[in-house]
Protein backbone atom coordinates (compact mmCIF):
# COMPACT_ATOMS: atom_id res chain seq x y z
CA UNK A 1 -4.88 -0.32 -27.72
CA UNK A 2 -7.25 -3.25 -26.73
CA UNK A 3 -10.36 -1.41 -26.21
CA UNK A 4 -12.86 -0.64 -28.93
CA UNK A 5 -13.86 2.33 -29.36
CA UNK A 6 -14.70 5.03 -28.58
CA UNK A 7 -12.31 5.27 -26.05
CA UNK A 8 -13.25 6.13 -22.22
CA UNK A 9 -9.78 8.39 -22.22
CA UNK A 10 -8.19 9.54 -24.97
CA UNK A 11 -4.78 9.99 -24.94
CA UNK A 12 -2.46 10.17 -27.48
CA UNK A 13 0.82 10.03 -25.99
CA UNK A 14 -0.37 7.81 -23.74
CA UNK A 15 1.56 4.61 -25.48
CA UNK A 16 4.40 6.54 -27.15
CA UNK A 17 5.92 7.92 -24.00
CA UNK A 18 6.38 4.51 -22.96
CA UNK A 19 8.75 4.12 -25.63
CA UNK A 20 9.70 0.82 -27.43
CA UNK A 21 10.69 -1.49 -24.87
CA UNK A 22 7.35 -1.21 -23.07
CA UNK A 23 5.08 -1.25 -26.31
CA UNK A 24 6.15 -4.63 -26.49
CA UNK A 25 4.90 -5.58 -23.11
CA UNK A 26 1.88 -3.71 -24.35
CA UNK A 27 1.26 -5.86 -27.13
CA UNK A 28 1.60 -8.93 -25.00
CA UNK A 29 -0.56 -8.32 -22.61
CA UNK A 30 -3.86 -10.46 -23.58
CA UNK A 31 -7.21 -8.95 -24.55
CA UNK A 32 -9.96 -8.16 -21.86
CA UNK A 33 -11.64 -11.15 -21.75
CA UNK A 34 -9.21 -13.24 -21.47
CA UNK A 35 -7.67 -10.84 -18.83
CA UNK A 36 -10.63 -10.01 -16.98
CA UNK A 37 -8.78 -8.42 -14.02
CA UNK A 38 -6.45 -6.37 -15.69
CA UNK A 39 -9.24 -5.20 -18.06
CA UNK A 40 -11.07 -4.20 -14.75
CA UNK A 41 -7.81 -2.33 -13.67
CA UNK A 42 -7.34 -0.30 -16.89
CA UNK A 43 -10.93 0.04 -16.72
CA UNK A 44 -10.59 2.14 -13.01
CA UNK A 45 -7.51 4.02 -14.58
CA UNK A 46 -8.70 5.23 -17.88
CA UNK A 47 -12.03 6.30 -15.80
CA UNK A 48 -10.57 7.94 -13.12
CA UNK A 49 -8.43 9.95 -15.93
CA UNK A 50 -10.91 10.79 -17.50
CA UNK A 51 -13.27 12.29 -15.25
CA UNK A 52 -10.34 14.13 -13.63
CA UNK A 53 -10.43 15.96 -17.03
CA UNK A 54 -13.58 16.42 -17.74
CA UNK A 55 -13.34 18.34 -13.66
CA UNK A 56 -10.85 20.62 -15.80
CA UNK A 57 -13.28 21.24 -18.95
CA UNK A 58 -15.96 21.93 -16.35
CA UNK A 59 -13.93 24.15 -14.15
CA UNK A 60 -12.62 26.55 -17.27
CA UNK A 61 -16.23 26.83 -18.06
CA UNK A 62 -17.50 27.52 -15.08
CA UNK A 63 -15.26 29.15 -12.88
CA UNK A 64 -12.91 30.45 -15.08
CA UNK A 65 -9.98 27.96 -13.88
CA UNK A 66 -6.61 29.19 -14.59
CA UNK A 67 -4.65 25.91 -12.87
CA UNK A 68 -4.28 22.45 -12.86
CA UNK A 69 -2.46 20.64 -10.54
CA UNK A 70 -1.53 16.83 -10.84
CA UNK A 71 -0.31 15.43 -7.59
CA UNK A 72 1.67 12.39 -8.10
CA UNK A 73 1.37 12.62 -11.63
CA UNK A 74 3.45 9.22 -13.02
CA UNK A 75 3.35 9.66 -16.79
CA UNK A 76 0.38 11.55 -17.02
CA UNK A 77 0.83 13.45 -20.20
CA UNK A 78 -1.17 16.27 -20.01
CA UNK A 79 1.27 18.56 -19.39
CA UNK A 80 2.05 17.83 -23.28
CA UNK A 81 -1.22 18.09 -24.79
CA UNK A 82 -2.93 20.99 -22.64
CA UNK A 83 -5.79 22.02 -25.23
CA UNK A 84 -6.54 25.61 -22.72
CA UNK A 85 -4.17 28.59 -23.28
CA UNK A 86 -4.71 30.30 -20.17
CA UNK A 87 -4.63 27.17 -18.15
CA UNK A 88 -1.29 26.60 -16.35
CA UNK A 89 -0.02 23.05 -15.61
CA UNK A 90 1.68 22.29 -11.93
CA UNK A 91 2.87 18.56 -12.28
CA UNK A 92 4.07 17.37 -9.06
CA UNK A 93 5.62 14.20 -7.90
CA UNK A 94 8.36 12.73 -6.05
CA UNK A 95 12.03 13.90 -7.53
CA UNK A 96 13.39 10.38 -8.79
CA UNK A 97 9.87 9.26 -10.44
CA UNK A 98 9.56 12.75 -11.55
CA UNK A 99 13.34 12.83 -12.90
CA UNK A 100 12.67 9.38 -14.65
CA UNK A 101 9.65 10.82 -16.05
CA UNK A 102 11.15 13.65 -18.00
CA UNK A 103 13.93 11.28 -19.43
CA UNK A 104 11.16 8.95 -20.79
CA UNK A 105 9.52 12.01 -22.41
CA UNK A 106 12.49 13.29 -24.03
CA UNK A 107 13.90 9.67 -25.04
CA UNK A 108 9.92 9.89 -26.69
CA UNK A 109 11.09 13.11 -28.69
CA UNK A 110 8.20 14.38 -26.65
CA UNK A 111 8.31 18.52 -24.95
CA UNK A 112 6.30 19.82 -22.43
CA UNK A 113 4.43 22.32 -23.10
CA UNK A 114 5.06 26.05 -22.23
CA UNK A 115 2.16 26.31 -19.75
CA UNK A 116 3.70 23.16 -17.97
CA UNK A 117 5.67 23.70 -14.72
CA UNK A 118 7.14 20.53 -13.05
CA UNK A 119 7.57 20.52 -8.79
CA UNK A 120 9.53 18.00 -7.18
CA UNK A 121 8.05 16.84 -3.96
CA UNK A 122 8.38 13.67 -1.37
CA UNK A 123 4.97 14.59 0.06
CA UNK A 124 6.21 12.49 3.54
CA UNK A 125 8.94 14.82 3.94
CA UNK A 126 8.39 18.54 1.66
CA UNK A 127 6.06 21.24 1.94
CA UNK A 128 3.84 20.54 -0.95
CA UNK A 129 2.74 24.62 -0.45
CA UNK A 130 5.79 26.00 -0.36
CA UNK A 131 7.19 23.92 -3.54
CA UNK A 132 3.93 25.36 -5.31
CA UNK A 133 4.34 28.86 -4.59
CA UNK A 134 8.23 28.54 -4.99
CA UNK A 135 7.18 27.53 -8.85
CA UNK A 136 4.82 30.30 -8.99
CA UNK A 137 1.46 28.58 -8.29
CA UNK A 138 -1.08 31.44 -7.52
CA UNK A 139 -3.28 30.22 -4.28
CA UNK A 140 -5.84 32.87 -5.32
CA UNK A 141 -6.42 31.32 -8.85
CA UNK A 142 -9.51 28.83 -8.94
CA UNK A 143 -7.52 25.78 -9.73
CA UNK A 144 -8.12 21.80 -10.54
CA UNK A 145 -6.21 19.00 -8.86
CA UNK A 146 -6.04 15.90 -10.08
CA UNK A 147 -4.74 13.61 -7.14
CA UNK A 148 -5.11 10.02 -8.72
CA UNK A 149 -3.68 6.54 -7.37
CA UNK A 150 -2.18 8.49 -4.69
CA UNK A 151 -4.05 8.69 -0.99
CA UNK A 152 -4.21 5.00 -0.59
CA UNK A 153 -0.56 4.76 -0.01
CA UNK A 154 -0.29 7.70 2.51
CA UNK A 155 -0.01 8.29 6.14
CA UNK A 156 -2.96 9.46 7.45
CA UNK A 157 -0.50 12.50 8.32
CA UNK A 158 0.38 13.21 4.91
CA UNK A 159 -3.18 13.05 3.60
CA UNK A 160 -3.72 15.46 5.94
CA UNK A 161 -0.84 17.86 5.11
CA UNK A 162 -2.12 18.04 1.36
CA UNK A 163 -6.20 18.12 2.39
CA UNK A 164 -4.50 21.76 4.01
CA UNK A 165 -2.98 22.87 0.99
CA UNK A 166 -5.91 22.28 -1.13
CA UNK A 167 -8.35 24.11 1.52
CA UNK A 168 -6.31 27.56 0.85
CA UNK A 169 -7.07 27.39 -2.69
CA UNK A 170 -9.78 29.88 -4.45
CA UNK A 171 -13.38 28.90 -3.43
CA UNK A 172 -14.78 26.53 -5.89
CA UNK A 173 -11.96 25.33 -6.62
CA UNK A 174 -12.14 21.50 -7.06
CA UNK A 175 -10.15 18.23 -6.13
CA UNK A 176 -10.50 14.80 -8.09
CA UNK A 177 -9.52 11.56 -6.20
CA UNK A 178 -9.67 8.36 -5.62
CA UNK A 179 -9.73 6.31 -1.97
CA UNK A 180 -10.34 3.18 -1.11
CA UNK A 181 -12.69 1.56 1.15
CA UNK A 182 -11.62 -0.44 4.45
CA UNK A 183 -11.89 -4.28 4.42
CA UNK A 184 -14.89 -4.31 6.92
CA UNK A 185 -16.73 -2.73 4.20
CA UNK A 186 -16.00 -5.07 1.57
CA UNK A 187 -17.92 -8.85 1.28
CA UNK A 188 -16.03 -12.05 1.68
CA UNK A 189 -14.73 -12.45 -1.74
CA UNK A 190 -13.78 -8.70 -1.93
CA UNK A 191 -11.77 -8.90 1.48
CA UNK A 192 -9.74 -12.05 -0.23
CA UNK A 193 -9.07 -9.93 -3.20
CA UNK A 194 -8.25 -6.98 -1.31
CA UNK A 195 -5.63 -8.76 0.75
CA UNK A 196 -4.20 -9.96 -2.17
CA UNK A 197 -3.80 -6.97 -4.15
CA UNK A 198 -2.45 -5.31 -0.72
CA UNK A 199 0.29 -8.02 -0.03
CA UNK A 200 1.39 -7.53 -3.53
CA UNK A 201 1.93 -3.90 -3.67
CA UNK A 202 3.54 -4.00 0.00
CA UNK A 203 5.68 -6.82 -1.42
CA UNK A 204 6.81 -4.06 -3.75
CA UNK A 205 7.50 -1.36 -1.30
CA UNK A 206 4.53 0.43 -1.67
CA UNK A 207 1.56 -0.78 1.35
CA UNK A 208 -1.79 0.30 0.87
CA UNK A 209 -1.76 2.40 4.50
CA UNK A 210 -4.97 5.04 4.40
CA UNK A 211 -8.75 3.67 4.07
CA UNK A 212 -12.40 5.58 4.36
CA UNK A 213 -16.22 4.66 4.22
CA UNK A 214 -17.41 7.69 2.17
CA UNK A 215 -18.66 9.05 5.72
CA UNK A 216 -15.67 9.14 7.33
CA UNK A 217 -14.16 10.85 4.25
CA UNK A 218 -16.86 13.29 4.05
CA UNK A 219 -16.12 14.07 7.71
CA UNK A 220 -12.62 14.09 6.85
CA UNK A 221 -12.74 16.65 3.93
CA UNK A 222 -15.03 18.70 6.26
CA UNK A 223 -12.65 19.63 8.96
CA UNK A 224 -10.28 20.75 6.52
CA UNK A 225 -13.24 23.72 4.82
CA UNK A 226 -13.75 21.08 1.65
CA UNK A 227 -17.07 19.53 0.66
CA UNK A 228 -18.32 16.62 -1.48
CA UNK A 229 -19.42 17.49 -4.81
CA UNK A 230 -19.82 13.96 -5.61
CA UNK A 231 -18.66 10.53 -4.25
CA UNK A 232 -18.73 8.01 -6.96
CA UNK A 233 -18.58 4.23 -6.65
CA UNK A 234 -17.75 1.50 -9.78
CA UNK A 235 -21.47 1.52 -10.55
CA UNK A 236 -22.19 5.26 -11.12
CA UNK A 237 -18.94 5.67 -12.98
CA UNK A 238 -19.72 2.64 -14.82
CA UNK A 239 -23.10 4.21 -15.73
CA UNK A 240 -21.20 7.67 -16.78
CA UNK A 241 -18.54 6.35 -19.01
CA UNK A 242 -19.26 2.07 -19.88
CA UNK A 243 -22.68 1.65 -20.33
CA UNK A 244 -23.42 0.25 -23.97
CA UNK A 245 -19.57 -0.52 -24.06
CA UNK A 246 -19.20 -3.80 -26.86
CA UNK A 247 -15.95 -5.04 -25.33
CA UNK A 248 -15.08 -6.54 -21.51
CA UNK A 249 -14.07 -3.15 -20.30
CA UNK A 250 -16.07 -2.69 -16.81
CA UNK A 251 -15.18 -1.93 -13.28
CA UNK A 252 -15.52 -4.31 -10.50
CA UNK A 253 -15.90 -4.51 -6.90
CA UNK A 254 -16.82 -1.55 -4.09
CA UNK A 255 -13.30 -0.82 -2.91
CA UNK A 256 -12.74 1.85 -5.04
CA UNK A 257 -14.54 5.04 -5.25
CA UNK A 258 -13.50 8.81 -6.64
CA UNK A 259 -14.62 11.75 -4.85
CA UNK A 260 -14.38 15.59 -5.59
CA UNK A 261 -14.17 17.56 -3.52
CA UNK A 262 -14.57 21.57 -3.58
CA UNK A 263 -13.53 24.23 -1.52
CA UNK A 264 -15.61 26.09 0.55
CA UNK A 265 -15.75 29.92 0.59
CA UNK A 266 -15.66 31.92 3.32
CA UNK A 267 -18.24 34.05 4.80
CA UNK A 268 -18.50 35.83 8.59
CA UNK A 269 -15.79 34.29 9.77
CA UNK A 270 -16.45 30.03 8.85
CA UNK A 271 -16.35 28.08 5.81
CA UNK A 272 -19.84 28.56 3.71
CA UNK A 273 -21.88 25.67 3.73
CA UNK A 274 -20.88 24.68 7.31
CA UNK A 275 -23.80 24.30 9.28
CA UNK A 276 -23.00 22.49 12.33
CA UNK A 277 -20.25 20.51 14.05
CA UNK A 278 -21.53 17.62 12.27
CA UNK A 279 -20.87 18.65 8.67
CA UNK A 280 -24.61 18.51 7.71
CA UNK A 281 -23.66 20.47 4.21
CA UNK A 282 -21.19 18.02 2.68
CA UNK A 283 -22.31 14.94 4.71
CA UNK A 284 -25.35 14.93 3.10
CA UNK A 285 -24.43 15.18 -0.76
CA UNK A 286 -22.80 11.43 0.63
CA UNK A 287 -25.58 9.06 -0.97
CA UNK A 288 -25.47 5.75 -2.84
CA UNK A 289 -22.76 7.04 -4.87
CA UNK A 290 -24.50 7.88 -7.85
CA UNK A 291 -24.00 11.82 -9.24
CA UNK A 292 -26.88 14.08 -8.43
């Protein structure tokens, strides 16, 4: 709606499920450049989106995917406008956002798709694998996740719990997400912002809790039999999707990066790829966050 195009994402439904009331706050909100900030925060979401799909296109190509999972999916509308046949859509999130989610689509006159199966989960409290299998998710089936705007708020527990789930999935199969980095990583300026941003969304009930250098991820990610396919920061994914771009969409800052992250196979008895106690495989794909 303010960008020029083409579009970074696009999304059709994006605006309509928001219905009425919230198009208005839409069209209120001030261009880019006036708006700098906010431009730079539609900026990370409409990039993160859209590489998480472009994981999908890939994975249907390449390793025949037959699943994609969104964790803490919001109003994600993919579910509605699934362009694969044989790709089945598992749309998880807690039950009251989920709930309010599927009145806002039907007060949109929108309908989920047949492919589309929706999983209620409080991922602090549920078994995210045994809601899955419960709504027929097939372990054994390379699959995509899409697991956007979600770790940062998590105990390091439930991070954890769903890193497990996604290592029993097929080998090859692949996980998109985004982390943030810890405040000693950050300059001066960056720590301020980061502070503020973090006493805002605690003010609202939701504190940032879980951090990572993309080491410690990679480390992370290792010990549960998944490896870095690629680690990106704001410049890399600036490079892949802004570069030439004629308005003041652009990310800012090294707090945020997106990883993902594939599962390793196994062979005689260990995960492929794992070399050493260290995690030399994955480990060393961890670079300047650029893509390969």
């Amino acid at each position: 709606m303010h960008d020029a195009r083409p579009l970074v994402f696009e999304d059709p439904l994006a605006v309509r499920i928001l219905g009425s009331e919230h198009l208005q706050e839409l069209l209120r909100t001030p261009a880019g450049r006036r708006r700098p900030f906010s431009a730079a925060l539609r900026a990370w979401i409409v990039v993160r989106a859209r590489l998480a799909e472009d994981t999908l296109q890939a994975g249907v190509r390449e390793l025949n995917a037959r699943q994609y999972l969104v964790l803490g999916a919001g109003l994600d509308t993919f579910a509605c406008r699934n362009p694969y046949p044989a790709v089945r859509v598992f749309e998880v999130d807690h039950p009251a956002t989920q709930a309010w989610k599927l009145q806002m689509l039907e007060a949109a006159g929108l309908a989920p798709l047949p492919s589309a199966r929706f999983v209620a989960v409080d991922f602090e409290r549920d078994s995210l694998r045994e809601r899955l299998l419960a709504a027929g998710f097939d372990e054994r089936a390379p699959t995509v996740t899409a697991w956007l705007g979600v770790a940062p708020y998590l105990t390091r527990g439930a991070f954890h719990a769903t890193l497990r789930v996604l290592s029993g999935f097929a080998a090859g199969s692949r996980a998109v997400f985004d982390y943030s980095q810890p405040r000693s990583a950050l300059p001066w300026v960056e720590q301020q912002m980061q502070d503020s941003l973090g006493a805002r969304v605690a003010a609202a009930g939701e504190p940032f809790r879980l951090f990572f250098t993309p080491l410690e991820l990679a480390r992370e990610l290792e010990s549960f039999s998944l490896a870095v396919e690629e680690d990106l920061d704001a410049a890399a994914l600036g490079e892949l999707f802004l570069a030439g771009r004629s308005d003041a969409l652009e990310l800012k800052g090294r707090a945020g990066r997106i990883c993902v992250a594939a599962t390793l196979g196994c062979a005689d008895g260990r995960p492929e790829g794992v070399k050493s106690a260290a995690g030399e495989t994955s480990i060393a794909k961890v670079g300047d966050g650029h893509r390969a």
